[in-house]
Every structure is written in C-alpha cells, then in structure tokens.
C-alpha atoms as a PDB file:
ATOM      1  CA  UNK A   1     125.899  45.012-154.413  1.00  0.00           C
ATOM      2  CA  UNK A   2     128.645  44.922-156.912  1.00  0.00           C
ATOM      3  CA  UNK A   3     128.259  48.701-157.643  1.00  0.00           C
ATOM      4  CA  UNK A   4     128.907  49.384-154.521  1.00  0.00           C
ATOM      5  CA  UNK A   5     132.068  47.743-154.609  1.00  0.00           C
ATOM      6  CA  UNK A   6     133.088  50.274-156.893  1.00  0.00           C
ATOM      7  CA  UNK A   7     131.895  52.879-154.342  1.00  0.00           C
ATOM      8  CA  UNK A   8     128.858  54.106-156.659  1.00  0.00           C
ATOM      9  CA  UNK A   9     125.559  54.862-154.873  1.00  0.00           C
ATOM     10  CA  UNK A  10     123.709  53.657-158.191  1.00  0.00           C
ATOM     11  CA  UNK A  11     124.326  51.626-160.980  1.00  0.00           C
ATOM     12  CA  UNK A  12     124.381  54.264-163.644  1.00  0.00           C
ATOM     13  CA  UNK A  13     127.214  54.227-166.203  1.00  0.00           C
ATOM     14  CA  UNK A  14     127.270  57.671-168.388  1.00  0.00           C
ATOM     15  CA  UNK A  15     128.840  57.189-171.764  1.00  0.00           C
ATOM     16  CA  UNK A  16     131.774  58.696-172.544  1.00  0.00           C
ATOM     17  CA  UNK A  17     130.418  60.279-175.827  1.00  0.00           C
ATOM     18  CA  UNK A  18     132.518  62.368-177.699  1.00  0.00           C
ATOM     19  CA  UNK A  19     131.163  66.627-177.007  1.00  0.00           C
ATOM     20  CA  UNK A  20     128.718  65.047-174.731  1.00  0.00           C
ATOM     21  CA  UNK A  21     130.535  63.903-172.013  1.00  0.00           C
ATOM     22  CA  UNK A  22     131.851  67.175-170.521  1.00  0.00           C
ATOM     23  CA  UNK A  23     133.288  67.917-167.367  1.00  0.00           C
ATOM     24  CA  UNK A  24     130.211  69.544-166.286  1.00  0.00           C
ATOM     25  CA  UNK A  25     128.510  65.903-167.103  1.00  0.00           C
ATOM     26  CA  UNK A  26     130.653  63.948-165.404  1.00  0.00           C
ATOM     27  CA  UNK A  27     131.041  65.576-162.353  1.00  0.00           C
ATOM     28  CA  UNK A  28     127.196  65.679-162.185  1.00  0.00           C
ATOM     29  CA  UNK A  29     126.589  61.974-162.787  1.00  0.00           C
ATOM     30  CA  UNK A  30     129.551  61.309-159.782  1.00  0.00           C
ATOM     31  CA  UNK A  31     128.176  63.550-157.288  1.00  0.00           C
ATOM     32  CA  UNK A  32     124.817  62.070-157.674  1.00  0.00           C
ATOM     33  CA  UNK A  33     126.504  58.739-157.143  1.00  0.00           C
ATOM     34  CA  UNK A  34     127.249  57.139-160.444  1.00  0.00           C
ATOM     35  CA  UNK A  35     130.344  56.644-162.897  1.00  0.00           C
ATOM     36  CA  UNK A  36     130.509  59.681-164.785  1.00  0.00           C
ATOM     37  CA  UNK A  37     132.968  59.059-167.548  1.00  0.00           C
ATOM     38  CA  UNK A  38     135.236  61.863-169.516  1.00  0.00           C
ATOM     39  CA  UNK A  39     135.345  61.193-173.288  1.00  0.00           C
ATOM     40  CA  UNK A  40     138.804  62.053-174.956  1.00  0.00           C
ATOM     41  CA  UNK A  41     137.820  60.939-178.186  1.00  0.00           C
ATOM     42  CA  UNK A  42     138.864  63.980-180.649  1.00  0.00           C
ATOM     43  CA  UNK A  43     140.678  65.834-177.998  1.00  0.00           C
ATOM     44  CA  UNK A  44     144.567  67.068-178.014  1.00  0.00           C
ATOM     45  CA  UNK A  45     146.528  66.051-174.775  1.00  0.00           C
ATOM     46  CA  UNK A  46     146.631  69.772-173.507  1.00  0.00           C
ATOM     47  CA  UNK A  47     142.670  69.947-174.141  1.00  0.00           C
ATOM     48  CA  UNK A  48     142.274  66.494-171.910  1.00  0.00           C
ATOM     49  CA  UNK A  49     144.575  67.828-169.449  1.00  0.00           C
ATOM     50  CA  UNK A  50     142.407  70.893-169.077  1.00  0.00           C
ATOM     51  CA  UNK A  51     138.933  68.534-168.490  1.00  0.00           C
ATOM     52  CA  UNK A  52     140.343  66.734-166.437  1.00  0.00           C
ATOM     53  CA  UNK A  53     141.432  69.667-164.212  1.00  0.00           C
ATOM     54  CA  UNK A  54     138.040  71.407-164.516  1.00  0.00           C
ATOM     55  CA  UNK A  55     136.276  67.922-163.891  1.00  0.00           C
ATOM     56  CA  UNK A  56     138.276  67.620-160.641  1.00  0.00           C
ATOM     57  CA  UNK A  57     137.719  70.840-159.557  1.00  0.00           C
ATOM     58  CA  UNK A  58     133.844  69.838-159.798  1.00  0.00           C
ATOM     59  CA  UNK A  59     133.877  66.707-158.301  1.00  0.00           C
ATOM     60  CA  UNK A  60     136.068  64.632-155.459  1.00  0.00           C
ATOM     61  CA  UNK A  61     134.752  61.186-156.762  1.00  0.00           C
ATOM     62  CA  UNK A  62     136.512  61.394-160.895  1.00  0.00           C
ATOM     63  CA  UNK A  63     136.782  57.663-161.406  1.00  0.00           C
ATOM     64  CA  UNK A  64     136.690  56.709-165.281  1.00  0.00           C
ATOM     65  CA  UNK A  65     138.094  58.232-168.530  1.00  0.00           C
ATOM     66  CA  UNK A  66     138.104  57.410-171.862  1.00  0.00           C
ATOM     67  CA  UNK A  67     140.589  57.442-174.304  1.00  0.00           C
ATOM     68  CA  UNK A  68     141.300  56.159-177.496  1.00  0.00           C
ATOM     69  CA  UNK A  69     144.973  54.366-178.610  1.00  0.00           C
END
C-alpha cells in the first residue's frame, strides 16, 4: 500500500493545527503508526526547537513538520 511506503502502519494524517498539534499529539499518532505532524504556526524558532526535542524524546518515528514561510 502506498502508506506503507512511507513506513506508516495506517493511513492516518493528523493535522498540524496550530495549539493542537503538540508534541504529546504527535508522538501519539506515530507510535500508533500514523503521520503525526508538529504545527509551527505561531511559534518562535527557540519554542520549535524545544517541540521538536520533546517530540523526539517521545517518539523514534518524527516524520513531518509544519512550518509556515
């Protein structure tokens, strides 16, 4: 399946939405075996930097982030 291709277990996308999408979030939607995404929306750089630690420290499989330009 093409999910798998992306080494999910399921085909479950969470949104990266802005307060929502935590690290705690995240790293519960990967472990379970689907894209758990880390909004950055409204965040400083040092505040990203700091989810994205605590989101790997919660999770091995961190594959998507989101980010506005």
């Amino acid at each position: 399946m093409w999910y798998q291709d992306l080494g999910l277990k399921y085909p479950i996308f969470q949104g990266a939405m802005s307060w929502i999408a935590t690290p705690k979030l995240t790293a519960a939607v990967s472990n379970l075996g689907g894209l758990g995404i880390l909004a950055a929306g409204g965040r400083t750089a040092p505040e990203l930097r700091q989810m994205i630690r605590q989101t790997k420290k919660l999770t091995r499989n961190l594959r998507g982030k989101c980010g506005f330009v």
